[in-house]
C-alpha atoms as a PDB file:
ATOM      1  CA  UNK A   1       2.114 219.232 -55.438  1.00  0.00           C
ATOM      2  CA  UNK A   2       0.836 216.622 -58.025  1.00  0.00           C
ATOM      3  CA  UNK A   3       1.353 213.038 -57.081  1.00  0.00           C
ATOM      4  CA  UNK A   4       2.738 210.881 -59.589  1.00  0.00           C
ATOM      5  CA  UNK A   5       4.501 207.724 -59.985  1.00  0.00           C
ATOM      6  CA  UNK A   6       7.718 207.041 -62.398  1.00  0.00           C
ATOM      7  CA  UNK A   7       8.221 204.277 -64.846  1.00  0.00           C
ATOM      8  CA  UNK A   8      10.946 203.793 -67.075  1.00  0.00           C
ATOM      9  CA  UNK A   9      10.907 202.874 -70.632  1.00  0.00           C
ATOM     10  CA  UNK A  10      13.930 201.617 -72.254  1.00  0.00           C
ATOM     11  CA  UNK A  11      13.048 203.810 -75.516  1.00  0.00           C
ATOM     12  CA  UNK A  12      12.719 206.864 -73.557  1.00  0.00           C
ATOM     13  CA  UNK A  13      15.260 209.626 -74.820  1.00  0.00           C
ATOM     14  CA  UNK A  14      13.868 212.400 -72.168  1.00  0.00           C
ATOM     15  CA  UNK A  15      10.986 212.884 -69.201  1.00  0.00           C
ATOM     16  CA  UNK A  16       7.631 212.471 -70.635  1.00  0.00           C
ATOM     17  CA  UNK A  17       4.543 212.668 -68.994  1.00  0.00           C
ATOM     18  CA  UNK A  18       1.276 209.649 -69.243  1.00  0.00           C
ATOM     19  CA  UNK A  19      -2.051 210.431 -67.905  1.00  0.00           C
ATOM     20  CA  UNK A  20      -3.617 206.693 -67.216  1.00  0.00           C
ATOM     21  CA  UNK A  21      -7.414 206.328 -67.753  1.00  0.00           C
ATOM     22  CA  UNK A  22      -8.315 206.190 -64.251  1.00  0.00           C
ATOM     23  CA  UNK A  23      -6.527 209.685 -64.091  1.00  0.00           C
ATOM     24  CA  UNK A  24      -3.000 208.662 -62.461  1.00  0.00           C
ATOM     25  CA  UNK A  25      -0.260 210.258 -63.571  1.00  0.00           C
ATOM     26  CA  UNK A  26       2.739 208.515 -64.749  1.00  0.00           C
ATOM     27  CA  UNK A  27       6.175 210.460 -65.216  1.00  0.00           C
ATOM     28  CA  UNK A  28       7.977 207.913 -68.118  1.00  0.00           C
ATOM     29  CA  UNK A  29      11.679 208.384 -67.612  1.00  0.00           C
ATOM     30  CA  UNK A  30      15.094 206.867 -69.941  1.00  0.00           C
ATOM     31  CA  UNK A  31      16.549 203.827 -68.353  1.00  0.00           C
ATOM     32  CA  UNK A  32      19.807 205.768 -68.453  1.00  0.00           C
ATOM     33  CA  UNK A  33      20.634 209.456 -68.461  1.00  0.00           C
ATOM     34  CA  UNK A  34      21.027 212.726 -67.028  1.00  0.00           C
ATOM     35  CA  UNK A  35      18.269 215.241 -66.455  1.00  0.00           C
ATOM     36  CA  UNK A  36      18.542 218.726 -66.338  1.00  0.00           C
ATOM     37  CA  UNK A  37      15.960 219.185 -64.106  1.00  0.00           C
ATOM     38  CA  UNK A  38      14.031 217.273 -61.336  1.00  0.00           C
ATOM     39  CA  UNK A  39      11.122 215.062 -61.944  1.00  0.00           C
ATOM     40  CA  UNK A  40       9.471 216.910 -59.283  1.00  0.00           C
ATOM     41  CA  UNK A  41      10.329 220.399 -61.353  1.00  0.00           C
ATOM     42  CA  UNK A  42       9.086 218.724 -64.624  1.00  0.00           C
ATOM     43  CA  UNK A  43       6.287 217.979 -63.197  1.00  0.00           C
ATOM     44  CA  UNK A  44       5.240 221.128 -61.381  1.00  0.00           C
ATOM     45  CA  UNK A  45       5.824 223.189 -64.904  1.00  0.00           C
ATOM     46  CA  UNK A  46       3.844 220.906 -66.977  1.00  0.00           C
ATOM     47  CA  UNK A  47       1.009 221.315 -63.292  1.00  0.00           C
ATOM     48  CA  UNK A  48      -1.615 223.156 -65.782  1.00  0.00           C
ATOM     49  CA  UNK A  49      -1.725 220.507 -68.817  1.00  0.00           C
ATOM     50  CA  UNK A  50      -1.647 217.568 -66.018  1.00  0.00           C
ATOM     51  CA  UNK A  51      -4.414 219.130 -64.543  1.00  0.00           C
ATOM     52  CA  UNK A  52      -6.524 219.679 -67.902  1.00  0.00           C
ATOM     53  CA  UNK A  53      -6.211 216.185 -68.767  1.00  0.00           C
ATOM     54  CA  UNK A  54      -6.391 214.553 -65.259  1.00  0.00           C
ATOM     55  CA  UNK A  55     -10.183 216.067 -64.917  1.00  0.00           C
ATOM     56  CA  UNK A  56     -10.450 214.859 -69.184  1.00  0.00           C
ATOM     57  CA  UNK A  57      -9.649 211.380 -68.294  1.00  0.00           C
ATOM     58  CA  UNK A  58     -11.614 211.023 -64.694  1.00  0.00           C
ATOM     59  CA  UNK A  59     -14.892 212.005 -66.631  1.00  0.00           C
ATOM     60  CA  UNK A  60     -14.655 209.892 -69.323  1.00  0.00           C
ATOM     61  CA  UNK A  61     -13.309 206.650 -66.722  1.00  0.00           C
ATOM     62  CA  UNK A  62     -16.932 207.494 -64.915  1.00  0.00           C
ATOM     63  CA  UNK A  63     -18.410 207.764 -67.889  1.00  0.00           C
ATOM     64  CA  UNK A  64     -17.474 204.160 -69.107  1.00  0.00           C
ATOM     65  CA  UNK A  65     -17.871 202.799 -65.822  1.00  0.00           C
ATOM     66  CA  UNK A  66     -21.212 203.922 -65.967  1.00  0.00           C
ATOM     67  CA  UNK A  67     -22.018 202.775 -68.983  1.00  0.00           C
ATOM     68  CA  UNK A  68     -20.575 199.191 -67.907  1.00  0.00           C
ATOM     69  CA  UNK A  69     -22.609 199.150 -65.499  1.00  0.00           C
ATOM     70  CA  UNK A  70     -26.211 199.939 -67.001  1.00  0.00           C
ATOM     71  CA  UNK A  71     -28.498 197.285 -68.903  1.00  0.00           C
ATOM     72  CA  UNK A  72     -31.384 197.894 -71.159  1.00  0.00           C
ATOM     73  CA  UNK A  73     -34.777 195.635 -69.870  1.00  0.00           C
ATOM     74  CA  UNK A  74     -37.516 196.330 -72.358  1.00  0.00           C
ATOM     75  CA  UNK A  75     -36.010 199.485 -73.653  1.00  0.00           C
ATOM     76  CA  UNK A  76     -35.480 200.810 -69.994  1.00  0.00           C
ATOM     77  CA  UNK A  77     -31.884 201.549 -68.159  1.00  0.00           C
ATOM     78  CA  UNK A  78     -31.160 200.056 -65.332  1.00  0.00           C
ATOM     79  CA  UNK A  79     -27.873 200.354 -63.012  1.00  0.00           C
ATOM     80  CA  UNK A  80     -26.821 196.795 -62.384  1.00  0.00           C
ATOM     81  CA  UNK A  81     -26.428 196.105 -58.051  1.00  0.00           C
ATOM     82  CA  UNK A  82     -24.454 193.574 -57.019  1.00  0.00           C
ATOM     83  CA  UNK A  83     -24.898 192.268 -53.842  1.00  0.00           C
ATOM     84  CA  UNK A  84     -23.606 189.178 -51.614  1.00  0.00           C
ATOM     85  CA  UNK A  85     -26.329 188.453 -49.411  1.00  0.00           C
ATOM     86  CA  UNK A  86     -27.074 185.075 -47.283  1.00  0.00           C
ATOM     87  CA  UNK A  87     -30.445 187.205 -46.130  1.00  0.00           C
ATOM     88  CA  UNK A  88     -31.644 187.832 -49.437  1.00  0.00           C
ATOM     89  CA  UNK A  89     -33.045 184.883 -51.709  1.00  0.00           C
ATOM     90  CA  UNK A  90     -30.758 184.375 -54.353  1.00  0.00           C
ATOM     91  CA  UNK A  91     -31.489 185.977 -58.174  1.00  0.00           C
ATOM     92  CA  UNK A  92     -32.017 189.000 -59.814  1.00  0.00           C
ATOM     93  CA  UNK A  93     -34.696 191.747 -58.975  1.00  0.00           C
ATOM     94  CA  UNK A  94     -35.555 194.949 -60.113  1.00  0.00           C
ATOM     95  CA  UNK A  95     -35.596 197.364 -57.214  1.00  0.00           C
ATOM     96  CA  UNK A  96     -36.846 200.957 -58.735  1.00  0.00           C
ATOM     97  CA  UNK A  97     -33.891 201.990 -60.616  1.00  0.00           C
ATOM     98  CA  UNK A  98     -31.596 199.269 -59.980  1.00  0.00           C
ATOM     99  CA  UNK A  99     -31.047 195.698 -61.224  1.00  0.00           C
ATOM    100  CA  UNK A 100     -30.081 193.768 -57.814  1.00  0.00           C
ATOM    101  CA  UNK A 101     -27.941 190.471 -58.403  1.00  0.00           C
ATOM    102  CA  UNK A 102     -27.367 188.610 -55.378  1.00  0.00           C
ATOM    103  CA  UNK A 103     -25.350 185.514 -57.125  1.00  0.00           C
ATOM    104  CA  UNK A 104     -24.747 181.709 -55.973  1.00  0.00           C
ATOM    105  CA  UNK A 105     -21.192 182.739 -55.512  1.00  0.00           C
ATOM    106  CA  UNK A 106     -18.941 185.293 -55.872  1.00  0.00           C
ATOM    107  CA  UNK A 107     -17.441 184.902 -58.746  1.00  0.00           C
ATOM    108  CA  UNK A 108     -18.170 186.534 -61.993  1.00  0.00           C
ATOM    109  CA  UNK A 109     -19.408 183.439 -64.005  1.00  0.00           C
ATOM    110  CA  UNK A 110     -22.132 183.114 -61.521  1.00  0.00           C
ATOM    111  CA  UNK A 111     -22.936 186.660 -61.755  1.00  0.00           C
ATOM    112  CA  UNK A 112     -23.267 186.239 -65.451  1.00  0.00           C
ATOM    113  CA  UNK A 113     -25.217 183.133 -65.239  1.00  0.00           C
ATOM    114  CA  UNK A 114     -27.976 184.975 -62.796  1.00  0.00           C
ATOM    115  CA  UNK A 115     -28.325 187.837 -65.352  1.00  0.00           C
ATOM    116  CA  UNK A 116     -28.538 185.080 -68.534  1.00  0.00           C
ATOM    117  CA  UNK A 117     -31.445 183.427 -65.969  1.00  0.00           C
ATOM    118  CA  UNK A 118     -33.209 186.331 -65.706  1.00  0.00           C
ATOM    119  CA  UNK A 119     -33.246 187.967 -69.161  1.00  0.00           C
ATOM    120  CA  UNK A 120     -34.711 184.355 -70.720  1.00  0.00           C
ATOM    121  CA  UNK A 121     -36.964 184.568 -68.150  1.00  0.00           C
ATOM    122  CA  UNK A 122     -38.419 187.987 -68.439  1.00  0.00           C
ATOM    123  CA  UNK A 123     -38.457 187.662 -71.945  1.00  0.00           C
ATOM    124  CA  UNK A 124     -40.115 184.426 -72.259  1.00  0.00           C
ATOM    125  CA  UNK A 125     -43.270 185.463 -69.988  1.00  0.00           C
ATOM    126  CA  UNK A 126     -43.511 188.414 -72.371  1.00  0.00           C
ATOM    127  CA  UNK A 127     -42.962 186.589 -75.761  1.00  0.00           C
ATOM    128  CA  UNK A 128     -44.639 183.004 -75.116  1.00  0.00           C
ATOM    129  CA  UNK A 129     -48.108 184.836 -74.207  1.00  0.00           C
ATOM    130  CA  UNK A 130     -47.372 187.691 -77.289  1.00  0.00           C
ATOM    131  CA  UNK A 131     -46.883 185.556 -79.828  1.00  0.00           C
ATOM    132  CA  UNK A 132     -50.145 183.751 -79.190  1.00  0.00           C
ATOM    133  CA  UNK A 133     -51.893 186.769 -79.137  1.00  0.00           C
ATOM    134  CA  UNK A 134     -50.690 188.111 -82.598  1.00  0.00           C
ATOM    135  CA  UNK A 135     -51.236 185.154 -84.049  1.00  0.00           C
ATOM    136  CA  UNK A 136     -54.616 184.834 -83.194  1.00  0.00           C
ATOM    137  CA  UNK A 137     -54.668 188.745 -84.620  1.00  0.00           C
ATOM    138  CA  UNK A 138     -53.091 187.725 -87.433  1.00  0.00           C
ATOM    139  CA  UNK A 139     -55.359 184.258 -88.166  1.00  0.00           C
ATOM    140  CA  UNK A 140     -51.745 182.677 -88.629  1.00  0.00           C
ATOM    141  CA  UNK A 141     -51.097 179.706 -86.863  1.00  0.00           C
ATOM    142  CA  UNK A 142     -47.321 177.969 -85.711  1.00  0.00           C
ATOM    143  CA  UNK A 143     -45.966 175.124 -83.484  1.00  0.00           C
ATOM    144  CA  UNK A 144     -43.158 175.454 -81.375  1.00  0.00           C
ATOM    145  CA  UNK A 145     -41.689 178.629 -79.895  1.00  0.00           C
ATOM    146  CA  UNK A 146     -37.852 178.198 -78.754  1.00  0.00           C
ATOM    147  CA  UNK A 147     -35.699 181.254 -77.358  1.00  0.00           C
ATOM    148  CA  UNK A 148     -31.846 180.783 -78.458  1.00  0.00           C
ATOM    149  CA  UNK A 149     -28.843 183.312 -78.706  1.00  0.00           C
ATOM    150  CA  UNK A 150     -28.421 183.445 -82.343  1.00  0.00           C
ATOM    151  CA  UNK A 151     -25.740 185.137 -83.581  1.00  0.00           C
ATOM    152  CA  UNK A 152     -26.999 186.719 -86.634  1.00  0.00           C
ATOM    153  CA  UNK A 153     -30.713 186.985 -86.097  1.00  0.00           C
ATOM    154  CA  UNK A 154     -33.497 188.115 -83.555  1.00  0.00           C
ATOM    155  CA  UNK A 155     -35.816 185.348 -84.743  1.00  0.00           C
ATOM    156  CA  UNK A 156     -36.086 182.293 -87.514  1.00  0.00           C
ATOM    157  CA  UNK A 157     -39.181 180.528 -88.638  1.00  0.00           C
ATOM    158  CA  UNK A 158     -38.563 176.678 -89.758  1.00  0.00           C
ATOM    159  CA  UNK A 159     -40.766 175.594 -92.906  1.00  0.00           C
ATOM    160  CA  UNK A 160     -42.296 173.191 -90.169  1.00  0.00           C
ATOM    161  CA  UNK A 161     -43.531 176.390 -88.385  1.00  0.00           C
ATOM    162  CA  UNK A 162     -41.384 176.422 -85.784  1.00  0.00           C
ATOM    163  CA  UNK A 163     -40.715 180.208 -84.595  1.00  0.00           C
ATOM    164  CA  UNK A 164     -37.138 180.793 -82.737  1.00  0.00           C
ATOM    165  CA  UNK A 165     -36.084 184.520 -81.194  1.00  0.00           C
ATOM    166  CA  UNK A 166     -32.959 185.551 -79.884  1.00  0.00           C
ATOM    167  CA  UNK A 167     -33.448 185.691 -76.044  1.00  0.00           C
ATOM    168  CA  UNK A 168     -31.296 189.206 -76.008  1.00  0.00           C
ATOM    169  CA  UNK A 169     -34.427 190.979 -77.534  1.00  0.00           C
ATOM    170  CA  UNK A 170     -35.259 191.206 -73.477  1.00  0.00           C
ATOM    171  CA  UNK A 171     -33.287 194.467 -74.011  1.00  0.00           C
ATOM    172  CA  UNK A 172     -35.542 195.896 -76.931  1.00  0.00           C
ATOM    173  CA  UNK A 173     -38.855 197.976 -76.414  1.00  0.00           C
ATOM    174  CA  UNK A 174     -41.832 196.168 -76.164  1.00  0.00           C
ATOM    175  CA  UNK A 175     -42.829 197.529 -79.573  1.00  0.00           C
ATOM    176  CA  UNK A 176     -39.475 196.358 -81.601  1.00  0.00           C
ATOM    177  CA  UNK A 177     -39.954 192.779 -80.128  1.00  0.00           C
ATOM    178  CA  UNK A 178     -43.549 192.697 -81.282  1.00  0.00           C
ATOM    179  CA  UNK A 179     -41.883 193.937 -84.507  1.00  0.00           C
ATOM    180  CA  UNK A 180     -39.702 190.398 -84.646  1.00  0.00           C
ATOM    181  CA  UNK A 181     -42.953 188.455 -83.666  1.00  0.00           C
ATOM    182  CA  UNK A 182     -44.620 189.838 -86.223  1.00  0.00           C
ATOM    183  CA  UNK A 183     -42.114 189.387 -88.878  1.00  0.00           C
ATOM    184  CA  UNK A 184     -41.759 185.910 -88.211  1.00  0.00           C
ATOM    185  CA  UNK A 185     -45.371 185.255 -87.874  1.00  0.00           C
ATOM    186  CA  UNK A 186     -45.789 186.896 -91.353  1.00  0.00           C
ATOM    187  CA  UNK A 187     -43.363 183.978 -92.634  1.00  0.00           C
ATOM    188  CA  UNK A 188     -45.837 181.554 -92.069  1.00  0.00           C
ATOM    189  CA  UNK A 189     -47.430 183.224 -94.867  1.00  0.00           C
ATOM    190  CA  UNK A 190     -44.744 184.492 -97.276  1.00  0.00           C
ATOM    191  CA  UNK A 191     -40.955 182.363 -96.739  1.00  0.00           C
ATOM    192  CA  UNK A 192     -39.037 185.425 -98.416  1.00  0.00           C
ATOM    193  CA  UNK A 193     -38.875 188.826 -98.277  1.00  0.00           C
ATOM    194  CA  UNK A 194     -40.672 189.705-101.201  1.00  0.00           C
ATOM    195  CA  UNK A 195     -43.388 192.857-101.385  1.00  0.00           C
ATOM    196  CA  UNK A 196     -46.156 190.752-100.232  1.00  0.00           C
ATOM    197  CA  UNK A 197     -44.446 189.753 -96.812  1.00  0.00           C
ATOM    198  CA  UNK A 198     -43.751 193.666 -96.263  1.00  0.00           C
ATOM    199  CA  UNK A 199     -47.189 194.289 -96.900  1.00  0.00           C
ATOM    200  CA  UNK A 200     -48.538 191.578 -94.142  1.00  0.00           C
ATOM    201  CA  UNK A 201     -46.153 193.649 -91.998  1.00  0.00           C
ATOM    202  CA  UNK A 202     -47.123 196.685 -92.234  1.00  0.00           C
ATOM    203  CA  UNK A 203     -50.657 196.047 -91.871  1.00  0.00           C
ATOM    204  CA  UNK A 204     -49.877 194.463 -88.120  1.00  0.00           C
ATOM    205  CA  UNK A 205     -46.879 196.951 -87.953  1.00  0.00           C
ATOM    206  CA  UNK A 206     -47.561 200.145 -89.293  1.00  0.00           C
ATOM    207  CA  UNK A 207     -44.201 201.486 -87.948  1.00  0.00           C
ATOM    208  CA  UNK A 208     -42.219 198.489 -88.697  1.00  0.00           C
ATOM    209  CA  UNK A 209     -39.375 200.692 -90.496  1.00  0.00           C
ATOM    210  CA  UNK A 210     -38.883 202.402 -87.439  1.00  0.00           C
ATOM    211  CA  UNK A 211     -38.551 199.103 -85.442  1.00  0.00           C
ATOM    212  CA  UNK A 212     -36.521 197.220 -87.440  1.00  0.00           C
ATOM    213  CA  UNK A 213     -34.341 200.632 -87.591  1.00  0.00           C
ATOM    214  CA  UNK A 214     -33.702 200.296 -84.238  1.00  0.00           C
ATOM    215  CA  UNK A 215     -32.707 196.824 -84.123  1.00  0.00           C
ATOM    216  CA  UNK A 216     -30.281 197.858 -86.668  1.00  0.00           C
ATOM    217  CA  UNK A 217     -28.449 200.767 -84.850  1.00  0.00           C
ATOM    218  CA  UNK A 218     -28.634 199.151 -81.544  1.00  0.00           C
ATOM    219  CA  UNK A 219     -27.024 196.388 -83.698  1.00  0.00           C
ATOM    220  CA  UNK A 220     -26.395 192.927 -81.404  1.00  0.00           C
ATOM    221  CA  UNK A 221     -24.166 194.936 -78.964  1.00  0.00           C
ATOM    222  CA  UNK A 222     -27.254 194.843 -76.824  1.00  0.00           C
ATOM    223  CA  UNK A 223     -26.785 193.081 -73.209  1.00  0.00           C
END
């Protein structure tokens, strides 16, 4: 027998039958009325369809809860491992296949502020030391490098020289992010995005198209 659990709807005319994400089934019933058969009955002739779309939904949940639960680090997946351990030094690590957390506290704010810790971190050891080497590649010199969350952009250069980047590109391949260093190097040069600037680029970048194509499809739904 299928297990199920009834709810009524006040807009319910007859027995109707919800299959919940997680896979539960739901039996919706009127508020008032007379049924011409059990629920029980209902449900046992309608066993085949519940069944269908009870294994439909269960893969998909895991599916999404997978998903949920992976992160990109330089264009690699990780599953995300949360742990709450006095035993284990505090942070994240990356343990083979798995992104550990062991968090301050457990709450979810101080899970997310580990993981915000960590990407700037990893991603400033690998753009700081990056940037000055493509510069020096380049003959292009700059001033300050700052890592931000823009909104709109993966990285900014200031008419001072300044160079920003969006710490999320900790996500990207190490290829696309020395795509963004190179673009904004190549602004010291040009300050537009006229043919000249495109050309710097692809000299340093020869498969810049298909870097800056992947920035756009990943889009800034990464992290």
């Amino acid at each position: 027998m299928i297990s199920y659990t009834v709810q009524t709807h006040p807009r319910a005319r007859s027995l109707k039958i919800k299959i919940l994400p997680t896979g539960e089934v739901v039996v919706v019933k009127p508020k008032h009325g007379w049924f011409f058969k059990s629920m029980d009955q209902f449900v046992q002739e309608n066993a085949e369809w519940i069944q269908k779309h009870v294994a439909k939904m269960k893969s998909h949940h895991r599916e999404t809860a997978k998903a949920t639960n992976e992160v990109l680090i330089f264009g690699k997946t990780y599953q995300k491992k949360i742990i709450f351990s006095a035993k284990q030094k505090i942070g994240v690590s990356i343990e083979g296949e798995n992104l550990v957390i062991n968090p301050v506290t457990e709450t979810t704010a101080s899970v997310e502020k580990a993981l915000t810790q960590f990407f700037k971190s990893t991603v400033e050891k690998y753009i700081l030391p990056r940037t000055l080497q493509l510069g020096k590649v380049m003959n292009i010199q700059f001033k300050d490098i700052t890592l931000r969350q823009q909104k709109t952009r993966w990285g900014s250069c200031s008419s001072q020289g300044n160079l920003n980047f969006n710490w999320r590109l900790v996500h990207s391949p190490p290829e696309v992010i020395d795509y963004v260093i190179i673009h904004e190097l190549a602004h010291r040069k040009e300050m537009n995005h006229s043919h000249r600037f495109w050309e710097i680029v692809r000299k340093y970048d020869p498969e810049y198209l298909k870097h800056r194509g992947w920035l756009k499809r990943q889009g800034m739904d990464l992290g």
